[in-house]
C-alpha atoms as a PDB file:
ATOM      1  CA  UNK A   1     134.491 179.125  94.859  1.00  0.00           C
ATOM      2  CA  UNK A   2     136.404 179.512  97.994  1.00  0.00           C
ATOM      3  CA  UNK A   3     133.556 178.050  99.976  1.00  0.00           C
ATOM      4  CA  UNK A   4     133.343 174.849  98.595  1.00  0.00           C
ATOM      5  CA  UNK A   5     133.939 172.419 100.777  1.00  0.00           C
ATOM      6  CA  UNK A   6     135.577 168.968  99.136  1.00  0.00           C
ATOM      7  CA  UNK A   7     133.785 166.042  99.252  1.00  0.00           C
ATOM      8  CA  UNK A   8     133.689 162.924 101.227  1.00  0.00           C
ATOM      9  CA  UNK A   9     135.313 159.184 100.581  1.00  0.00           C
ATOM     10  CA  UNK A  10     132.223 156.910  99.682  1.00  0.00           C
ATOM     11  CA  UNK A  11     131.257 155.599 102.982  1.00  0.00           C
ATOM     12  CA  UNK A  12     130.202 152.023 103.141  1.00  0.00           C
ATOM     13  CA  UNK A  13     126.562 151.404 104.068  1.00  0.00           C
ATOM     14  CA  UNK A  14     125.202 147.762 105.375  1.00  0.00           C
ATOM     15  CA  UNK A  15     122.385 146.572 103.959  1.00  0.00           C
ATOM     16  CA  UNK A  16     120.429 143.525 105.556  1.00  0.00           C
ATOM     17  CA  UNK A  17     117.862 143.981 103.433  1.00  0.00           C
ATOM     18  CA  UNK A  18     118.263 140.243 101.527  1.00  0.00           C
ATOM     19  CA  UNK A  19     118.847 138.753 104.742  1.00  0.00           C
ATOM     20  CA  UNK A  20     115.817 140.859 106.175  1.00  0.00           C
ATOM     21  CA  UNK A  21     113.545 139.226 103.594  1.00  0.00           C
ATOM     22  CA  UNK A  22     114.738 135.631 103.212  1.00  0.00           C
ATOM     23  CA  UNK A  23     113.901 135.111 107.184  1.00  0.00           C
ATOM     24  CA  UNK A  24     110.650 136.869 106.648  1.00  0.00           C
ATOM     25  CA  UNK A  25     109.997 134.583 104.005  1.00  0.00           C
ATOM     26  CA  UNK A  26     110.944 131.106 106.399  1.00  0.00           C
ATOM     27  CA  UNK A  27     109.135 132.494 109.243  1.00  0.00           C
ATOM     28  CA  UNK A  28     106.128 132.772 106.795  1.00  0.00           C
ATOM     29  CA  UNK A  29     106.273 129.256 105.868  1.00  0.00           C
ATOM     30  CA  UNK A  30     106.710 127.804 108.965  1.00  0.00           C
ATOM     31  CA  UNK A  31     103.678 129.585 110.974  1.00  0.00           C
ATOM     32  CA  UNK A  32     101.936 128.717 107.486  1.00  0.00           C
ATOM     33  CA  UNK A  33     102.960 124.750 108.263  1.00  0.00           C
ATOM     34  CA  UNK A  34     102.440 125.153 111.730  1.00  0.00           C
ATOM     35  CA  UNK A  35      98.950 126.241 111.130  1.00  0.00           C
ATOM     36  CA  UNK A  36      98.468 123.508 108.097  1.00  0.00           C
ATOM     37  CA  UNK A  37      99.073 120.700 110.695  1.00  0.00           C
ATOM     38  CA  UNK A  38      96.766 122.483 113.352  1.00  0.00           C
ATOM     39  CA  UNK A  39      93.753 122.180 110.839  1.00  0.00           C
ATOM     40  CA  UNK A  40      94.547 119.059 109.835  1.00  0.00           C
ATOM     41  CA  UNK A  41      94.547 117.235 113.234  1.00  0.00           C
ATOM     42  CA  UNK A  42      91.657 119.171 113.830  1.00  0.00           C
ATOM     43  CA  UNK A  43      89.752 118.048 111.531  1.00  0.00           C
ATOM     44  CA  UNK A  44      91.353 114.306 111.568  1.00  0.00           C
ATOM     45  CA  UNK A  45      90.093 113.940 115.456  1.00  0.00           C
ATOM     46  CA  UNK A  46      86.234 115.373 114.780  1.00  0.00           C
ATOM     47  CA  UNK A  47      85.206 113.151 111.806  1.00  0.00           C
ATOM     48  CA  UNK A  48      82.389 111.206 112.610  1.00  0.00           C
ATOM     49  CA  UNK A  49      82.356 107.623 111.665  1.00  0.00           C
ATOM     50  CA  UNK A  50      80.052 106.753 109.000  1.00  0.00           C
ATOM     51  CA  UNK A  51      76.620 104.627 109.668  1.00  0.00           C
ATOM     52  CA  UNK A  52      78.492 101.612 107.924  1.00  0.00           C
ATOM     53  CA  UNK A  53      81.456 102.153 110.018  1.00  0.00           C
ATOM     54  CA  UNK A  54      79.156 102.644 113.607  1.00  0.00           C
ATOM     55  CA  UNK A  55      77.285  99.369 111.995  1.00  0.00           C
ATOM     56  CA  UNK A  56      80.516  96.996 111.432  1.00  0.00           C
ATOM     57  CA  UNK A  57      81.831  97.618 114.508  1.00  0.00           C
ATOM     58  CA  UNK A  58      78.151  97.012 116.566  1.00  0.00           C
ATOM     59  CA  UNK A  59      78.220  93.512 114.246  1.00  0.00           C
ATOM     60  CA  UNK A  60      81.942  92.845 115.811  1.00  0.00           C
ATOM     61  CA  UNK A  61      80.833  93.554 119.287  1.00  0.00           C
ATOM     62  CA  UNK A  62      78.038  91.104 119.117  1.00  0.00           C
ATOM     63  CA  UNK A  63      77.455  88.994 122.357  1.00  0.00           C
ATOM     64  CA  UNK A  64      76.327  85.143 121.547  1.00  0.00           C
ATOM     65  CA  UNK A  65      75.183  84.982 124.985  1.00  0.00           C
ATOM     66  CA  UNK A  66      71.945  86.029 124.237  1.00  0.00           C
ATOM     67  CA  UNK A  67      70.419  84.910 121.110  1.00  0.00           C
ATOM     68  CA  UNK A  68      67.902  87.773 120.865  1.00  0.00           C
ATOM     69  CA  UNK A  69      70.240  91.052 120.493  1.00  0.00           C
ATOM     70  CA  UNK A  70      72.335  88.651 118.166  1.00  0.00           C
ATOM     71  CA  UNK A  71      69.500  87.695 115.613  1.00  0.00           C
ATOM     72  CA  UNK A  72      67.732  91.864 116.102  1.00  0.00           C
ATOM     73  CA  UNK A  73      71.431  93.204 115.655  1.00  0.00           C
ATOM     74  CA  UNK A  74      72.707  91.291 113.273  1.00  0.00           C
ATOM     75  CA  UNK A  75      69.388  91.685 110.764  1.00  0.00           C
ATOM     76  CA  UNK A  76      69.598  95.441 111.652  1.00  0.00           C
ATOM     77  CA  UNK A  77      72.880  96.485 111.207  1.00  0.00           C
ATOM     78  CA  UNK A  78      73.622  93.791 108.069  1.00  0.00           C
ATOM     79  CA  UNK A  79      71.725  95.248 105.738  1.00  0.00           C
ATOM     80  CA  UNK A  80      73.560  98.268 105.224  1.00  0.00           C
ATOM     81  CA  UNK A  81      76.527  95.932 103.708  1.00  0.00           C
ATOM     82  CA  UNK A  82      74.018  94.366 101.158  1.00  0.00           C
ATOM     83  CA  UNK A  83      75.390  93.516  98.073  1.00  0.00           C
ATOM     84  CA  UNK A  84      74.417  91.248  94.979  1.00  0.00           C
ATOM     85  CA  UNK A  85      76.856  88.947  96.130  1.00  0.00           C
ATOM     86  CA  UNK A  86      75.892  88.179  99.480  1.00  0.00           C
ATOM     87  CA  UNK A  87      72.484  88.801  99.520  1.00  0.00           C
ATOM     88  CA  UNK A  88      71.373  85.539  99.151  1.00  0.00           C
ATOM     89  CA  UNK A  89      73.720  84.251 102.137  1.00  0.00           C
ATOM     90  CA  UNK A  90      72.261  87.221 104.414  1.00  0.00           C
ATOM     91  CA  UNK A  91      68.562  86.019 103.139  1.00  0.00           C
ATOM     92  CA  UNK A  92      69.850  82.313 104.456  1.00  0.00           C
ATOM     93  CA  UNK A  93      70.845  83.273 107.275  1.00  0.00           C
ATOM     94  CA  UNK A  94      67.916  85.595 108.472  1.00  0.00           C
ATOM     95  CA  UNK A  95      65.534  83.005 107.990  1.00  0.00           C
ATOM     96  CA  UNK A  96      67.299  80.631 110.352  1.00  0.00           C
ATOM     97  CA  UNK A  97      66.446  83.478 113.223  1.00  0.00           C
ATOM     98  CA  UNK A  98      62.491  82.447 113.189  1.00  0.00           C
ATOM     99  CA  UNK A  99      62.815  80.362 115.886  1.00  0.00           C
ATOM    100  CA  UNK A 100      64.961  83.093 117.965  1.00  0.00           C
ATOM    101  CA  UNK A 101      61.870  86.098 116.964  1.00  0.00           C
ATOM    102  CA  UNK A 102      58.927  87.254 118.492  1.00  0.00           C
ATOM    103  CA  UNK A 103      59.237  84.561 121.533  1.00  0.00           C
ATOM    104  CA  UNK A 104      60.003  85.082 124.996  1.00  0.00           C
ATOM    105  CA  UNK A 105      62.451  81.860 126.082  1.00  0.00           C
ATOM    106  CA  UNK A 106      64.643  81.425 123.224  1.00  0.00           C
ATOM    107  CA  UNK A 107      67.324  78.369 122.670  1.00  0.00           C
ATOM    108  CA  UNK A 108      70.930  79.109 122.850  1.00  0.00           C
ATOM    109  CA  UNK A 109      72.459  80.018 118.885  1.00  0.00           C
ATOM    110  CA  UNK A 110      73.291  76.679 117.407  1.00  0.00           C
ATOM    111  CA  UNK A 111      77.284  76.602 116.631  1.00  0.00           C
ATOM    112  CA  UNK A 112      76.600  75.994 112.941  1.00  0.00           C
ATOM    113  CA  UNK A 113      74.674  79.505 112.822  1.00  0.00           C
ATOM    114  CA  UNK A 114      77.500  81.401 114.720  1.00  0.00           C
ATOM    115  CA  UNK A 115      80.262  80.347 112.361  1.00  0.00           C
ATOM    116  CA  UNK A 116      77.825  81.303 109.464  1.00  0.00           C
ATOM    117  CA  UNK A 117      77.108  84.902 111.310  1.00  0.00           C
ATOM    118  CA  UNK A 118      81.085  85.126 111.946  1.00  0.00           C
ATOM    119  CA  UNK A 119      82.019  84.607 108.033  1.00  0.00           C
ATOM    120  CA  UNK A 120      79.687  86.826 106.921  1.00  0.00           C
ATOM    121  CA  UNK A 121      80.553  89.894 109.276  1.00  0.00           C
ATOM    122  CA  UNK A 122      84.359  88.620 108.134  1.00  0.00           C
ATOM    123  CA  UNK A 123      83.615  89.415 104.751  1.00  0.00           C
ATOM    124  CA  UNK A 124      82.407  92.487 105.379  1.00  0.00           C
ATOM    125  CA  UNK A 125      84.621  95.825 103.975  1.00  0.00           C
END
């Protein structure tokens, strides 16, 4: 028993391990949220607009200058916003465009047709 050797004072060990984790755990979220917002601006900048969406804004862009892409546009890209309720105005208002059809020299849109052309594509959702 003369060999034993007594032993040691407790030595004090630090441990980071807590502090290890909790910024392994904010570092997580944040490259997750970093990436989150990546993907969603990605995909915010490559949707496509809709047919109705391409269609209302061709109908806003309409040039009264010449009566001929006005009546073919309009009756093209209108009826995709068909309803019950304005069906019968549309109907009206197509078969004013006879005269402006199928003719090579057409008259100028009469005033009273614009303003009916305008409030319908104003109505439009």
């Amino acid at each position: 028993m003369e060999g034993l050797k007594d032993i040691k004072e407790v030595v004090e060990v630090q441990e980071h391990s807590l502090l290890l984790l909790l910024s392994l755990i904010l570092v997580t979220l944040l490259l997750l949220s970093v990436v989150f917002y990546l993907f969603k601006n990605r995909r915010r900048r490559r949707k496509k607009a809709t047919p109705k969406e391409v269609a209302l804004a061709k109908l806003k862009a309409l040039d009264y200058t010449n009566a001929k892409e006005v009546v073919y546009g309009f009756e093209e890209h209108g009826t995709l916003f068909l309803t019950e309720k304005n069906k019968a105005q549309f109907n009206s208002i197509v078969k004013e465009f006879d005269i402006y059809k199928y003719r090579r020299d057409v008259p100028e849109l009469a005033n009273k047709l614009k303003n009916r052309i305008n409030t319908f594509i104003k109505e439009l959702k």
